[in-house]
N, C-alpha and C. Protein backbone atom coordinates (compact mmCIF):
# COMPACT_ATOMS: atom_id res chain seq x y z
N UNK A 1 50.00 88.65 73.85
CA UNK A 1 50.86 89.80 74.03
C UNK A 1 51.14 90.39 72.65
N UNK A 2 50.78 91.64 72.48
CA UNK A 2 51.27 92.08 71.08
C UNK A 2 52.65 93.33 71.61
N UNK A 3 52.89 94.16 70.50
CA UNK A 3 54.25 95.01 70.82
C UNK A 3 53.14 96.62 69.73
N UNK A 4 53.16 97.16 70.31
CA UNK A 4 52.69 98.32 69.95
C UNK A 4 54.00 99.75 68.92
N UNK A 5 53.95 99.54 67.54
CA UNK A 5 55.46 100.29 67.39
C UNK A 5 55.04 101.79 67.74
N UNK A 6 56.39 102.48 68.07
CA UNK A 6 56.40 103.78 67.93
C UNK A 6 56.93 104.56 66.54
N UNK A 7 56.22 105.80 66.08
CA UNK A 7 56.73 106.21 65.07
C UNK A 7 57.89 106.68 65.22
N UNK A 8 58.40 106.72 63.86
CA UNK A 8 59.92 107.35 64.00
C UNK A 8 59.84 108.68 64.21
N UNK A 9 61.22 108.85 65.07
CA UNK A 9 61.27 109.59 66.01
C UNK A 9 60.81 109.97 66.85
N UNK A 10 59.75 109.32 67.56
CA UNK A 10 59.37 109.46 68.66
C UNK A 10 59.69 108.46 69.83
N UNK A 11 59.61 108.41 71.12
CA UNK A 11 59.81 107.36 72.20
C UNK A 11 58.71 107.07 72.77
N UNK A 12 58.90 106.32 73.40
CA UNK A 12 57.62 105.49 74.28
C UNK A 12 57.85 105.34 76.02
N UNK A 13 57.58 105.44 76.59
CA UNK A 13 56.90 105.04 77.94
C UNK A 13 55.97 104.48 78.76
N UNK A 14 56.63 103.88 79.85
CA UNK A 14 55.01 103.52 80.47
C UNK A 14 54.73 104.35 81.76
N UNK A 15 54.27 104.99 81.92
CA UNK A 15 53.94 105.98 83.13
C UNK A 15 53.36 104.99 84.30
N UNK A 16 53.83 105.67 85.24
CA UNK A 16 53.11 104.89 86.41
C UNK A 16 52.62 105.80 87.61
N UNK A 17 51.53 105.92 87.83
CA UNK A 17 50.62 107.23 88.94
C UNK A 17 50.66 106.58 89.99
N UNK A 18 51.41 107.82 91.10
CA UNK A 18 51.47 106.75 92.82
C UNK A 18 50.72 108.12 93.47
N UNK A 19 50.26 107.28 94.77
CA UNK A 19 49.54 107.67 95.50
C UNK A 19 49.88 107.92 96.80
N UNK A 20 50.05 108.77 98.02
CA UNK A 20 49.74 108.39 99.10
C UNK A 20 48.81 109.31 99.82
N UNK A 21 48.04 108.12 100.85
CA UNK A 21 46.91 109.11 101.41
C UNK A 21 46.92 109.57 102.46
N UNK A 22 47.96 108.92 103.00
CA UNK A 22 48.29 109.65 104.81
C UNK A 22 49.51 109.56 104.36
N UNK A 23 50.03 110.48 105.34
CA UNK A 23 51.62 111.40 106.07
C UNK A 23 52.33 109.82 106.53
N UNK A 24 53.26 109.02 106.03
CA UNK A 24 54.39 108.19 106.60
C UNK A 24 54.56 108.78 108.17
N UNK A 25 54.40 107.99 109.18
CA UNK A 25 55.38 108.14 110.10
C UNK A 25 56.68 108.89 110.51
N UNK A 26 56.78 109.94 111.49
CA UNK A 26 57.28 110.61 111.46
C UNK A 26 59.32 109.90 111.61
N UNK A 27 59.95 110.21 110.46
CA UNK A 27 61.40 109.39 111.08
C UNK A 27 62.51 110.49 111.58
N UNK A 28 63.68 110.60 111.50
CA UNK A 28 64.38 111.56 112.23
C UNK A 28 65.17 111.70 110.21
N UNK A 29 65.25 113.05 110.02
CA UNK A 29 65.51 113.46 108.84
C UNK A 29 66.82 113.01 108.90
N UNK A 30 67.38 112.55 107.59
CA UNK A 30 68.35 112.30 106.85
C UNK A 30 69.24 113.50 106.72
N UNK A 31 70.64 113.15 107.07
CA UNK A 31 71.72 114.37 106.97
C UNK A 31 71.85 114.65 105.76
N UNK A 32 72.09 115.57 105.21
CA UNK A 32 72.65 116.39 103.92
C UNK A 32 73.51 117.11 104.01
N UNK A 33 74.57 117.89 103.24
CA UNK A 33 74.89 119.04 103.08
C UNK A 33 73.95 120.50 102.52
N UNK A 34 72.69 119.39 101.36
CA UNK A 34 72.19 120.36 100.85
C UNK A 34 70.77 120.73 101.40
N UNK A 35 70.80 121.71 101.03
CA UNK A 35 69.43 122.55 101.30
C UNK A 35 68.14 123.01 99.87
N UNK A 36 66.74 123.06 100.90
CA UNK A 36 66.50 123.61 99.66
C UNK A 36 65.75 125.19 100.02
N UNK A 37 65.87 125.71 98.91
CA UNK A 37 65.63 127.13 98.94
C UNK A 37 64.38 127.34 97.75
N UNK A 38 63.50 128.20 98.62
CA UNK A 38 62.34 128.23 97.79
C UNK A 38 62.78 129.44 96.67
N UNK A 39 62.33 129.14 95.59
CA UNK A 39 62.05 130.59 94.59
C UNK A 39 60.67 131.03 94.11
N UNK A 40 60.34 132.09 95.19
CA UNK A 40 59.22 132.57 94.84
C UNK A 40 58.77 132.48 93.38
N UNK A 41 59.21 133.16 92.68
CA UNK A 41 58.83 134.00 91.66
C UNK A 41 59.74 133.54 90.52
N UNK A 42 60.38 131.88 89.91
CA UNK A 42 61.66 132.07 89.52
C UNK A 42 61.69 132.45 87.88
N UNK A 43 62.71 133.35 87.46
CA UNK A 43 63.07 133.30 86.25
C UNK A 43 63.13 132.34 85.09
N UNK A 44 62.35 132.49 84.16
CA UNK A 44 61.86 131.33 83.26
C UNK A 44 62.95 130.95 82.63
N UNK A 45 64.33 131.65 82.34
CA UNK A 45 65.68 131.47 82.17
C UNK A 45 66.03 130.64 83.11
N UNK A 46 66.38 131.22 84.36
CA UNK A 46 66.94 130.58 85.43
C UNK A 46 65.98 128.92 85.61
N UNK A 47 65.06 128.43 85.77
CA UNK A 47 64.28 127.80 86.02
C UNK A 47 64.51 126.93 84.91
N UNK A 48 64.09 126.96 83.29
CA UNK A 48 64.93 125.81 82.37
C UNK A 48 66.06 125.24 82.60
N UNK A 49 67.40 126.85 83.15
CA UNK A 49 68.82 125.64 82.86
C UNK A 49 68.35 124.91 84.19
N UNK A 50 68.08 125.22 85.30
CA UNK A 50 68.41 124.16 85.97
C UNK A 50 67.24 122.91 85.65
N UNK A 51 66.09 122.77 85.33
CA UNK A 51 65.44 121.76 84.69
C UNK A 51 65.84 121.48 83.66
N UNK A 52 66.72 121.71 83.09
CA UNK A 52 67.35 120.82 81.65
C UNK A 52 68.55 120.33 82.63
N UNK A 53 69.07 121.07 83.50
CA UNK A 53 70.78 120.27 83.83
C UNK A 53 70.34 119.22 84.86
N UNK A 54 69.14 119.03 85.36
CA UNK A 54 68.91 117.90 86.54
C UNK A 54 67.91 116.70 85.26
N UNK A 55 66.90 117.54 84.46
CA UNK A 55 66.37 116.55 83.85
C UNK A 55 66.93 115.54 82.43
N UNK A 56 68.07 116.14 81.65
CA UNK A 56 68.31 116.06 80.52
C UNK A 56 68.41 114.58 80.38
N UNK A 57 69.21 114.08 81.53
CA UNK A 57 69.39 112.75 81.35
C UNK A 57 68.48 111.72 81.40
N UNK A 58 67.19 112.36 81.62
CA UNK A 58 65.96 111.14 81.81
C UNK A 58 64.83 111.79 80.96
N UNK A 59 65.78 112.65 80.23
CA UNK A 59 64.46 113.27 78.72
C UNK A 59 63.25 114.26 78.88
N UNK A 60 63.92 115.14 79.89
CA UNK A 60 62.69 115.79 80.52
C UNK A 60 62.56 117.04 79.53
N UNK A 61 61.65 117.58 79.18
CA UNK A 61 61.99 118.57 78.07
C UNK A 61 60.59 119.21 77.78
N UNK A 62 59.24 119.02 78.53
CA UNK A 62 58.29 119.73 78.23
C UNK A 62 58.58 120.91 78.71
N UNK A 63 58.54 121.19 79.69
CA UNK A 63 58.80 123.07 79.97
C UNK A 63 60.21 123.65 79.17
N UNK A 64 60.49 123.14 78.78
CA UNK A 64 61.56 123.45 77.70
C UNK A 64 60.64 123.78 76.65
N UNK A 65 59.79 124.20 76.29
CA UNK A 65 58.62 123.93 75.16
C UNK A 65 57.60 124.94 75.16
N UNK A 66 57.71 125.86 76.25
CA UNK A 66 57.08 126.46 77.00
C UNK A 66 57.55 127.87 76.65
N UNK A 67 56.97 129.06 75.89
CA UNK A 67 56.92 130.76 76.28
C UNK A 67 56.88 131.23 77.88
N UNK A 68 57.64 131.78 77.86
CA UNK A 68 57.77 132.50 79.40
C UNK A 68 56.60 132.76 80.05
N UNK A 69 55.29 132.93 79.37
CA UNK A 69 53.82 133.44 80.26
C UNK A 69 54.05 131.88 80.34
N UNK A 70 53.77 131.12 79.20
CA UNK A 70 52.70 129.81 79.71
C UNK A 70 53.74 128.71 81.32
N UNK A 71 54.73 129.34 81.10
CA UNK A 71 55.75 128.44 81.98
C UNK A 71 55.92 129.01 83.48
N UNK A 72 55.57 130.72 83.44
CA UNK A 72 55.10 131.29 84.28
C UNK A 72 53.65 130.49 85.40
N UNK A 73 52.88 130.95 84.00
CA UNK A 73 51.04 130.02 84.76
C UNK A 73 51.03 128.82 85.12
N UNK A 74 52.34 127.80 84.56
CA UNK A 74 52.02 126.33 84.77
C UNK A 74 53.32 125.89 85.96
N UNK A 75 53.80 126.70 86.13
CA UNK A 75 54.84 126.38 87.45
C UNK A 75 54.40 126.46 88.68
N UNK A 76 54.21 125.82 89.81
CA UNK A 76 53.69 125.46 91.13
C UNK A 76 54.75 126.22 91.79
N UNK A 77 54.72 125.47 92.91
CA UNK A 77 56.00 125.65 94.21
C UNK A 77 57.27 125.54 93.81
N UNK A 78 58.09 126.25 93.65
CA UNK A 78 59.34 125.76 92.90
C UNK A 78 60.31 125.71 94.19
N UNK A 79 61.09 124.88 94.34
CA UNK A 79 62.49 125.01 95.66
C UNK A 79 63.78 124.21 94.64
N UNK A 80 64.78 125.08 94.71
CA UNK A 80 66.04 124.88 94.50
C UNK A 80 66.85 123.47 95.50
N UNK A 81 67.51 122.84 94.78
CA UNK A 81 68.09 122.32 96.05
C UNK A 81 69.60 122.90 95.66
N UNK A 82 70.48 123.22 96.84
CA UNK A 82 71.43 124.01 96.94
C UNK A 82 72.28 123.00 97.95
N UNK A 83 73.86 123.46 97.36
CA UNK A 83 75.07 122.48 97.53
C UNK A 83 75.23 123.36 98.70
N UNK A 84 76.78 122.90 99.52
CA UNK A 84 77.15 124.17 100.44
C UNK A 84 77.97 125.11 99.89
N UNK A 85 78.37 124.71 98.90
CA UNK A 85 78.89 126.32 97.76
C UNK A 85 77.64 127.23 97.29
N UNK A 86 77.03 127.00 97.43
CA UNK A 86 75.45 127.65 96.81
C UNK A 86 75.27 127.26 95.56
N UNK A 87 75.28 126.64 94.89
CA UNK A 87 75.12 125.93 93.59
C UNK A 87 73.82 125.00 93.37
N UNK A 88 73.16 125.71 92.89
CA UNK A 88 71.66 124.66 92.54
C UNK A 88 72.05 123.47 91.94
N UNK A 89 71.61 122.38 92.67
CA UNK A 89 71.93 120.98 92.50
C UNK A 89 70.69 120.08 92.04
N UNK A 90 69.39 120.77 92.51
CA UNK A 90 68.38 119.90 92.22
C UNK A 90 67.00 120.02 91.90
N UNK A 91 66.09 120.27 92.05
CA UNK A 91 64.94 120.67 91.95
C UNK A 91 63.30 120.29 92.23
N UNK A 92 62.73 120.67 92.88
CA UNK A 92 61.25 120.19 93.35
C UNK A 92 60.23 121.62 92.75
N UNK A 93 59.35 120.73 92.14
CA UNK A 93 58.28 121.51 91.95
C UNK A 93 56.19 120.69 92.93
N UNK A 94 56.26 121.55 93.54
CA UNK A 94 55.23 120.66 93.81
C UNK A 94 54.01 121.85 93.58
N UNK A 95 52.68 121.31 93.39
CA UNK A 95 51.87 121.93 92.60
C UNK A 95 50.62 122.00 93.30
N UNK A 96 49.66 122.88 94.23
CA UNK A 96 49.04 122.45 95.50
C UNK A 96 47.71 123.46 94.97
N UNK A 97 47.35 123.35 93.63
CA UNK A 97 46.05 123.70 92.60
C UNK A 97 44.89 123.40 93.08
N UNK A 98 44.80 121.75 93.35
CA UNK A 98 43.92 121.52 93.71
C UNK A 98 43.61 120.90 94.85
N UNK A 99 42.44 121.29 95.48
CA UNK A 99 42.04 121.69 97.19
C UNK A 99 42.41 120.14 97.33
N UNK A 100 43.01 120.61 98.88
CA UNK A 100 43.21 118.79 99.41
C UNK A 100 44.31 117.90 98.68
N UNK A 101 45.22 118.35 97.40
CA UNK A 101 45.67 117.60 96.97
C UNK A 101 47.78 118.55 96.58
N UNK A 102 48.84 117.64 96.63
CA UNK A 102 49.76 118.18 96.33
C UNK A 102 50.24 116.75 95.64
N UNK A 103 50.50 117.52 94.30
CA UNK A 103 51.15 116.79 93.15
C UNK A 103 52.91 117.02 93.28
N UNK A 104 53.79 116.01 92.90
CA UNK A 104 54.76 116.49 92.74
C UNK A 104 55.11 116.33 91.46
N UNK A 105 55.46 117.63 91.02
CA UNK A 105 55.50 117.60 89.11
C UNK A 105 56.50 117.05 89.01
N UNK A 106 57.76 117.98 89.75
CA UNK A 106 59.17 117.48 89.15
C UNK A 106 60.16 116.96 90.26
N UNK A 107 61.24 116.50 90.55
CA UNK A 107 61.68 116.12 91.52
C UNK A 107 62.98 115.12 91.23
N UNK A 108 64.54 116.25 91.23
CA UNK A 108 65.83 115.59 91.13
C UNK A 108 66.91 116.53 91.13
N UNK A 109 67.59 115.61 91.02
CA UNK A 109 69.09 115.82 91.01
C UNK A 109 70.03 115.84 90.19
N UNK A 110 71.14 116.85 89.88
CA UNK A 110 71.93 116.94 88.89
C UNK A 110 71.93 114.98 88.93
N UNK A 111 73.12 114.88 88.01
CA UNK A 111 73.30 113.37 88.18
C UNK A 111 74.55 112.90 88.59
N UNK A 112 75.23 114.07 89.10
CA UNK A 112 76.57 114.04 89.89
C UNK A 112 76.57 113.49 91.15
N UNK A 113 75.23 113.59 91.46
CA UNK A 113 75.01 113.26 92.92
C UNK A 113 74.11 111.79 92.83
N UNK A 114 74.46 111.25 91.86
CA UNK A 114 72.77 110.03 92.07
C UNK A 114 73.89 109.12 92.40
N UNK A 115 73.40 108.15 93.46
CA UNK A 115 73.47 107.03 94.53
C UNK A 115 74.73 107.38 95.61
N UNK A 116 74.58 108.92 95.78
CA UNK A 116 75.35 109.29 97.10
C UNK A 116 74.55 109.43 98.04
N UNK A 117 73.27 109.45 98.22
CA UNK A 117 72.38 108.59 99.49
C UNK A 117 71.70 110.16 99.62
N UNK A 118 71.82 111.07 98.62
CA UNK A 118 71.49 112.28 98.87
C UNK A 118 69.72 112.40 98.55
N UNK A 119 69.68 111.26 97.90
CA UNK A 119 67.81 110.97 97.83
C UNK A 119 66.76 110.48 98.54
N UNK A 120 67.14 109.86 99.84
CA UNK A 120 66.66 109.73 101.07
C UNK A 120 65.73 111.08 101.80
N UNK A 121 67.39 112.01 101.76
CA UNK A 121 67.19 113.48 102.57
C UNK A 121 66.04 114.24 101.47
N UNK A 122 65.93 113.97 100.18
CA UNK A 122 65.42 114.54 99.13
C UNK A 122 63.77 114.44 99.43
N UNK A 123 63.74 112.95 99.74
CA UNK A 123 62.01 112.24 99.51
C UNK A 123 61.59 113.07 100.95
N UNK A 124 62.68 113.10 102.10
CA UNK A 124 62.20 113.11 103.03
C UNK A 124 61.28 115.09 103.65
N UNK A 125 62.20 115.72 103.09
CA UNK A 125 61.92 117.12 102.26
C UNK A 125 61.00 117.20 101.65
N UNK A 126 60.52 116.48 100.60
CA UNK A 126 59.51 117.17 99.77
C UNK A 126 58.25 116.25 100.75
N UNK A 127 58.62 115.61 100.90
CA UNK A 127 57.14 115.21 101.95
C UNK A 127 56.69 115.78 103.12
N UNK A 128 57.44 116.56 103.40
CA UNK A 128 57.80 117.41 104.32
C UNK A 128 57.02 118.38 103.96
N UNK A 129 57.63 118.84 102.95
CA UNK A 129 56.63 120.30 102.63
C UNK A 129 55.03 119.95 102.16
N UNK A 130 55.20 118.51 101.33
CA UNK A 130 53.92 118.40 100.67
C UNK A 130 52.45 118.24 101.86
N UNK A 131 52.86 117.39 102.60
CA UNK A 131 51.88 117.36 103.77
C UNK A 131 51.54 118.53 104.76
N UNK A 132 51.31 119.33 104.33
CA UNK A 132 51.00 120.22 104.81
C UNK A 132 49.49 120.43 105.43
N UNK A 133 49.21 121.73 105.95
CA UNK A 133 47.66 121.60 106.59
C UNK A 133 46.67 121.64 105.48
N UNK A 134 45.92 120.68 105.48
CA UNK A 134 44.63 120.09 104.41
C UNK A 134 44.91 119.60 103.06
N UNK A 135 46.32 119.40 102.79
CA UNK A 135 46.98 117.99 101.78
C UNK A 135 45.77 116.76 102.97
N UNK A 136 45.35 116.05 101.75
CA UNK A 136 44.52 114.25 101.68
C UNK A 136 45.41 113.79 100.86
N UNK A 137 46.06 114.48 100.43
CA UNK A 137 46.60 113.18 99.12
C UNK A 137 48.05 113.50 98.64
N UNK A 138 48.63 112.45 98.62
CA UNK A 138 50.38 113.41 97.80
C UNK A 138 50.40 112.45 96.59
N UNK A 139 50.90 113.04 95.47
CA UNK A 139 50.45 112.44 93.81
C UNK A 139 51.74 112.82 93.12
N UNK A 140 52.00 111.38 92.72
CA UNK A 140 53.56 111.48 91.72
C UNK A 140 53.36 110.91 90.44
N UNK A 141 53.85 111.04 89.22
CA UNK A 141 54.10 110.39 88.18
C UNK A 141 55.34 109.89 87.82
N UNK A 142 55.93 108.68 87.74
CA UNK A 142 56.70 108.42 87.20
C UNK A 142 57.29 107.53 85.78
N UNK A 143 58.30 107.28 85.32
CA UNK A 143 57.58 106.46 83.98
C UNK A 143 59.20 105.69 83.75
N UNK A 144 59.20 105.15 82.75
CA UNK A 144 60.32 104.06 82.43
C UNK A 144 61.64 105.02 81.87
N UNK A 145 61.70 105.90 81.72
CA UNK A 145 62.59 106.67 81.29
C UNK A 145 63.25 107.70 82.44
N UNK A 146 62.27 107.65 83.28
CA UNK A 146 63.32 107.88 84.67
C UNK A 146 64.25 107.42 84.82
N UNK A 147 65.22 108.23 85.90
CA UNK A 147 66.00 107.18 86.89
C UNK A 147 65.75 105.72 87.35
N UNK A 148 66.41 104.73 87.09
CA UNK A 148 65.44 103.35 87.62
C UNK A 148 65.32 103.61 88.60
N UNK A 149 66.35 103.65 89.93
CA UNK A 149 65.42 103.86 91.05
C UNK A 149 63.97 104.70 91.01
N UNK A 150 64.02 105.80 90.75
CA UNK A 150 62.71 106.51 90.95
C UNK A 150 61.52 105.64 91.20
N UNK A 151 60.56 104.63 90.63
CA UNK A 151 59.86 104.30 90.86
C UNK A 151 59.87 103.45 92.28
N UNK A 152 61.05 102.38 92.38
CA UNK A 152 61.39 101.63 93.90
C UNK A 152 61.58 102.85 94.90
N UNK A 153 61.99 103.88 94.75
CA UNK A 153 62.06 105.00 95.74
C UNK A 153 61.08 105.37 95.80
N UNK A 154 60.10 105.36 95.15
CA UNK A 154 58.81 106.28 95.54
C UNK A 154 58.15 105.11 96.50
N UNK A 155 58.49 103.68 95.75
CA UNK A 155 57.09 102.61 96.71
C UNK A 155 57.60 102.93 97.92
N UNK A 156 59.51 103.05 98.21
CA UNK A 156 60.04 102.61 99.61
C UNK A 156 59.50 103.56 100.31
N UNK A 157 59.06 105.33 100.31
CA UNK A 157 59.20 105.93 100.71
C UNK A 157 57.36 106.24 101.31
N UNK A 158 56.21 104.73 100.60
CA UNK A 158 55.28 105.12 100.92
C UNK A 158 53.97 105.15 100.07
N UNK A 159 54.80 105.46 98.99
CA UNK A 159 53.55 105.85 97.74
C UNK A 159 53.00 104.32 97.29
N UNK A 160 51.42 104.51 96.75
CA UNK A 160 51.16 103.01 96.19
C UNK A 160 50.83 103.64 94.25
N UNK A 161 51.05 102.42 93.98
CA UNK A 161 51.00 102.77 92.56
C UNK A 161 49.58 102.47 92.43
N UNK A 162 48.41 103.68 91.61
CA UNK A 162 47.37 103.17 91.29
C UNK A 162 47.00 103.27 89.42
N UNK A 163 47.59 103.28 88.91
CA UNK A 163 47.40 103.19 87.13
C UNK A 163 48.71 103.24 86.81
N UNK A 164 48.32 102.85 85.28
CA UNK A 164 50.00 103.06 84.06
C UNK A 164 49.50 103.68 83.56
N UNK A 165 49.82 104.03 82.38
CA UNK A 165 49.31 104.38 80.82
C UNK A 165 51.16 104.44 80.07
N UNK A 166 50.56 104.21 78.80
CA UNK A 166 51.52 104.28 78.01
C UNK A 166 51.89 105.75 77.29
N UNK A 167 52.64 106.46 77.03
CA UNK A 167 52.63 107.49 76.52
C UNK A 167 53.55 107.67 75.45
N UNK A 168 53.96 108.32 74.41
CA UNK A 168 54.50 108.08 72.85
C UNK A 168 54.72 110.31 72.72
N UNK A 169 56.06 110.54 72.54
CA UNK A 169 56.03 111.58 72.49
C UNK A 169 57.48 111.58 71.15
N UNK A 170 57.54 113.10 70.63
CA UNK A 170 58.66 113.39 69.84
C UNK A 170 60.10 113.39 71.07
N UNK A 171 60.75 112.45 70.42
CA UNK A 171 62.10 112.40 70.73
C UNK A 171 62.87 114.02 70.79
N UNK A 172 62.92 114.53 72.44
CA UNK A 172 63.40 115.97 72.31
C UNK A 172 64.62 116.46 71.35
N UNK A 173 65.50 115.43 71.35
CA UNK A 173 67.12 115.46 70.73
C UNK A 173 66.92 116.11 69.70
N UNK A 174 66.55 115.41 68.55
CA UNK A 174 66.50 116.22 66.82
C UNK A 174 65.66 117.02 67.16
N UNK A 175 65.45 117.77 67.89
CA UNK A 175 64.14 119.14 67.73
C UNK A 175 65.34 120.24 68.40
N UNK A 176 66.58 119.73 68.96
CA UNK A 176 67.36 120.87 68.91
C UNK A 176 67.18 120.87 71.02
N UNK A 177 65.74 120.39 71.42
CA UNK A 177 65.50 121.21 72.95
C UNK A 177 66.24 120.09 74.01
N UNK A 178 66.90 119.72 73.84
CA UNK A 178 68.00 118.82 74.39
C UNK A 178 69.22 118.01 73.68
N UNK A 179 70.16 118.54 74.08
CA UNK A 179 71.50 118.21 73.66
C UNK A 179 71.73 116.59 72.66
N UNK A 180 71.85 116.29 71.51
CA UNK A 180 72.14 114.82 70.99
C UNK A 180 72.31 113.63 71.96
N UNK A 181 73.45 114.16 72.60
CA UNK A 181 74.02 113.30 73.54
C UNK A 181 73.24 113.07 74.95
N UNK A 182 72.37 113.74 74.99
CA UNK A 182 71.50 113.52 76.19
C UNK A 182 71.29 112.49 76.38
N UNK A 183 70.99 111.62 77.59
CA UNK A 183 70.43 110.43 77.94
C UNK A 183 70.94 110.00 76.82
N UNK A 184 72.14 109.09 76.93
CA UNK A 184 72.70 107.92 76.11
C UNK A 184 72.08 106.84 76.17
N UNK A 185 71.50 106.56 77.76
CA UNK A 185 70.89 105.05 77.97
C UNK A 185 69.92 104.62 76.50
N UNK A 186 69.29 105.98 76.37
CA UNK A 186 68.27 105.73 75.38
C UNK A 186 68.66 106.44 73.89
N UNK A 187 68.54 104.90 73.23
CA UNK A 187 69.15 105.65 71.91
C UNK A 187 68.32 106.33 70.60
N UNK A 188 69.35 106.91 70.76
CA UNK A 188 68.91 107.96 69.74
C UNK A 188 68.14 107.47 67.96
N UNK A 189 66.41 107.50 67.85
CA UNK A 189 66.59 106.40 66.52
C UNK A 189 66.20 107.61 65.76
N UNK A 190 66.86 108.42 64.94
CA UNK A 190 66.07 109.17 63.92
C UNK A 190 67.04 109.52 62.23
N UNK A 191 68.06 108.61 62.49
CA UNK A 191 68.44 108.54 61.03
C UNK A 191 69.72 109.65 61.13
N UNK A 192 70.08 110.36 62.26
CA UNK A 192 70.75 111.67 62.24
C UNK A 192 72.24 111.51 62.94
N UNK A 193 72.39 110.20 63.51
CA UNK A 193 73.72 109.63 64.14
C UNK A 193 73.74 109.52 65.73
């Protein structure tokens, strides 16, 4: 066993690629209050805050990184998830590029709402939409800097894990594109406090 370092200021992960190849069994949907609402067309403004206010805490920050065309061309299916005040609470992007196949890029929740059982109704939704007519395949990535559940929620809900890889990126914090204090779990190593 060796330990592989990361350079300073950057973090590490281990990614993990799940799979599923048939549609789960049909169950009787999970109650919510919330809904989700598709956005055609969404505003590359509108579309960051709420992917920085659902992702910040698990370091999500590439489309944060992104000019308005390229974030435009690289955004899929986008659906809001919405409180019963109307307040975007969450977010799904699923990405249906390539024939036969629906990826889910992004997929959460402010973190006001994590382990109020509101992620059940969540998985059960986007699988919902993802299986659609001539989806073979539904395709997730997840990695160690998630939510811990995330990965046990994806097996419970169906998916099989088929690869890792390790991945090593700049720590978003000192670059300014996510708040210092972001994700406390993971600390902050770059000499700056």
């Amino acid at each position: 066993m060796s330990l592989t370092p990361i350079a300073p200021g950057h973090l590490g992960a281990v990614v993990t690629y799940l799979e599923m190849h048939a549609r789960a069994p049909l169950r009787p949907m999970p109650p919510s209050p919330l809904r989700l609402v598709r956005w055609p067309s969404p505003e590359p403004a509108k579309y960051r805050l709420l992917f920085a206010r659902v992702g910040a805490p698990w370091l999500w920050y590439s489309r944060l990184t992104f000019d308005d065309a390229r974030l435009r061309a690289e955004m899929g299916e986008v659906h809001a998830v919405v409180d019963a005040a109307g307040i975007e609470v969450g977010i799904v992007e699923l990405d249906f590029r390539t024939p036969g196949e629906c990826l889910i890029k992004f997929l959460g929740l402010v973190p006001e709402l994590a382990g109020k059982g509101h992620g059940k109704w969540l998985f059960a939704m986007v699988l919902a939409l993802a299986w659609r007519p001539g989806v073979a395949r539904v395709k997730v990535n997840t990695c160690t800097l998630d939510h811990p559940a995330a990965l046990k929620a994806y097996l419970r809900a169906g998916f099989k894990a088929v690869k890792r890889a390790f991945e090593t990126f700049p720590d978003p914090r000192p670059a300014g594109l996510l708040p210092r204090h972001a994700a406390p779990q993971i600390p902050l190593i770059d000499g700056g406090g």
